[in-house]
Protein backbone atom coordinates (compact mmCIF):
# COMPACT_ATOMS: atom_id res chain seq x y z
CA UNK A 1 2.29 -13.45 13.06
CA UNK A 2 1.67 -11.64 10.12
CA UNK A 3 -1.81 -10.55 8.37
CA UNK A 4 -1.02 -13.65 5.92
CA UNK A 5 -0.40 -15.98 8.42
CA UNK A 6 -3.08 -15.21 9.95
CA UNK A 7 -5.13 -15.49 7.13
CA UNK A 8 -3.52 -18.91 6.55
CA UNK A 9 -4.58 -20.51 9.88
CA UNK A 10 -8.63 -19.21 9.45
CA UNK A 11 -8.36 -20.44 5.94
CA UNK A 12 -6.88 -23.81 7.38
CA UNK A 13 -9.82 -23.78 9.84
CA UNK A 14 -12.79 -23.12 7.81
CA UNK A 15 -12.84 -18.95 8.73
CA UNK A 16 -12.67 -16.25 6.25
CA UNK A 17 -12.03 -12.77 8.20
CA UNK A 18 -12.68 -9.88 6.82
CA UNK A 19 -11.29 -7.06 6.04
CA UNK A 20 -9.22 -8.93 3.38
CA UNK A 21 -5.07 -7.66 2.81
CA UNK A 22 -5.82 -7.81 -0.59
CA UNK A 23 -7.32 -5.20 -3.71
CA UNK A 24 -11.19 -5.54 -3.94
CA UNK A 25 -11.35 -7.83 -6.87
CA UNK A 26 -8.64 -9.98 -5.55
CA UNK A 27 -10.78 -10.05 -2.00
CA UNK A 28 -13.41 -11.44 -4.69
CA UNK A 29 -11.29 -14.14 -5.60
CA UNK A 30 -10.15 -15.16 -2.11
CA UNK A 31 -14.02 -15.11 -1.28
CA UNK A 32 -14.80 -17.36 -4.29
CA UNK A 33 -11.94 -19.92 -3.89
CA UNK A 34 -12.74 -20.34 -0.08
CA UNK A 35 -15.86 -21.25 -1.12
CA UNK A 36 -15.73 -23.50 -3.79
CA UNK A 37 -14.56 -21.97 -6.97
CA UNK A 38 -11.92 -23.29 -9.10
CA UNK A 39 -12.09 -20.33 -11.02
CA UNK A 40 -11.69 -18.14 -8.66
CA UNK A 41 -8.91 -19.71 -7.19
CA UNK A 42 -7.06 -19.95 -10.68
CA UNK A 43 -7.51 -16.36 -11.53
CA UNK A 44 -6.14 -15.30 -7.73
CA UNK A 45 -3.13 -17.51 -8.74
CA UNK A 46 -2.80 -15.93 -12.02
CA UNK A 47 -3.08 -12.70 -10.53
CA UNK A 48 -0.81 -12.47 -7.56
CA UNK A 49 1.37 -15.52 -8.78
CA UNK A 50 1.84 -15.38 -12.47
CA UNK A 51 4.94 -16.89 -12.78
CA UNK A 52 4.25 -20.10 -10.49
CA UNK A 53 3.32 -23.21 -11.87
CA UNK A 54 1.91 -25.71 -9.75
CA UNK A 55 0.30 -29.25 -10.14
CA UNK A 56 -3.38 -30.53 -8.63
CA UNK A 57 -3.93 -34.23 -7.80
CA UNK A 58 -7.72 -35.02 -7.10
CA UNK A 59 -8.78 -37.59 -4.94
CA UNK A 60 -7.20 -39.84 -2.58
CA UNK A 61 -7.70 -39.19 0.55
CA UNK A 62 -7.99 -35.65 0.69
CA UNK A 63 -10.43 -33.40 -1.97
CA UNK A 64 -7.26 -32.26 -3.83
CA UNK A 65 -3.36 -32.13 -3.31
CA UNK A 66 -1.76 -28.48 -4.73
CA UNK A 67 1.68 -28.75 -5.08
CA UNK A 68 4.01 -25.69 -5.98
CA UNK A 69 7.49 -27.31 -6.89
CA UNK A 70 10.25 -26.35 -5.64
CA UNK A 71 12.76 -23.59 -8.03
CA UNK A 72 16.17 -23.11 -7.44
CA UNK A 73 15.72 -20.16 -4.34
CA UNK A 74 12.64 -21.86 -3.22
CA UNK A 75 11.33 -25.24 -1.30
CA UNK A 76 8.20 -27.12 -2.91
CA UNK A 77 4.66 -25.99 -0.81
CA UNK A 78 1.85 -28.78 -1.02
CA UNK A 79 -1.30 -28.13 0.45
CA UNK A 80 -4.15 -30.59 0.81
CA UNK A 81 -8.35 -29.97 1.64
CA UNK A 82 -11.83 -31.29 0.86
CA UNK A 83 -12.57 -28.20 -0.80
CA UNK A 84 -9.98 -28.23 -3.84
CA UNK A 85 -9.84 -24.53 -4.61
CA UNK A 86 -9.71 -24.22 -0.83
CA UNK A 87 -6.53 -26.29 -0.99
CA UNK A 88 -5.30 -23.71 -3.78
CA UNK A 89 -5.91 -20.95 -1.81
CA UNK A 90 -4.06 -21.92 1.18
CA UNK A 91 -1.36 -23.05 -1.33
CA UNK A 92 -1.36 -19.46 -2.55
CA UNK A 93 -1.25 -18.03 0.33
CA UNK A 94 1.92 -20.18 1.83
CA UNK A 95 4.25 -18.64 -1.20
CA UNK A 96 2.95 -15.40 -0.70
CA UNK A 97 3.86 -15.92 2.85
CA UNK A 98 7.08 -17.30 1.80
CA UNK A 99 8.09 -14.56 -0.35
CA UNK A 100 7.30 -12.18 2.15
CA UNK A 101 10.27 -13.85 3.79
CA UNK A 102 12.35 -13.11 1.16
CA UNK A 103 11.85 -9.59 0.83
């Protein structure tokens, strides 16, 4: 399992570990978006995924649905939590984990 997997499943769980595998401020904006912050969660995706578009459906019976759609090279990645930016997080971290599999 790698240090983003990892990450994933505590994420997935409700657990934030720390250290982080990330810079400072982007351990900031991991921080923020596991608890809460839309914000924080937007600027981590603009940050480590700045060419990735992705959709966010609210309600239903989840918080929020974020949905990366799928590219050419890629498959689409949906994740779904009470906590919306939570959901974006764990989102963000299954294409980081996915283009880790690429490289």
């Amino acid at each position: 399992m790698t240090v983003l997997q990892d990450l994933l499943a505590k994420v997935e769980t409700g657990q934030l570990p720390r250290p982080l595998p990330f810079s400072v401020s982007q351990s900031v904006l991991v921080i923020g978006a596991f608890n809460g912050s839309l914000d924080a969660a937007k600027a981590l995706h603009d940050a480590v995924l700045p060419d990735q578009s992705c959709g966010i459906t609210f309600g239903g019976e989840y918080g929020a649905t974020i949905t990366f759609p799928p590219t050419w090279d890629r498959m689409s990645i949906s994740e779904s939590n009470l906590i919306p930016a939570r959901a974006w997080l764990a989102a963000i971290l299954r294409a980081l984990i996915a283009q880790e599999g690429e490289a």
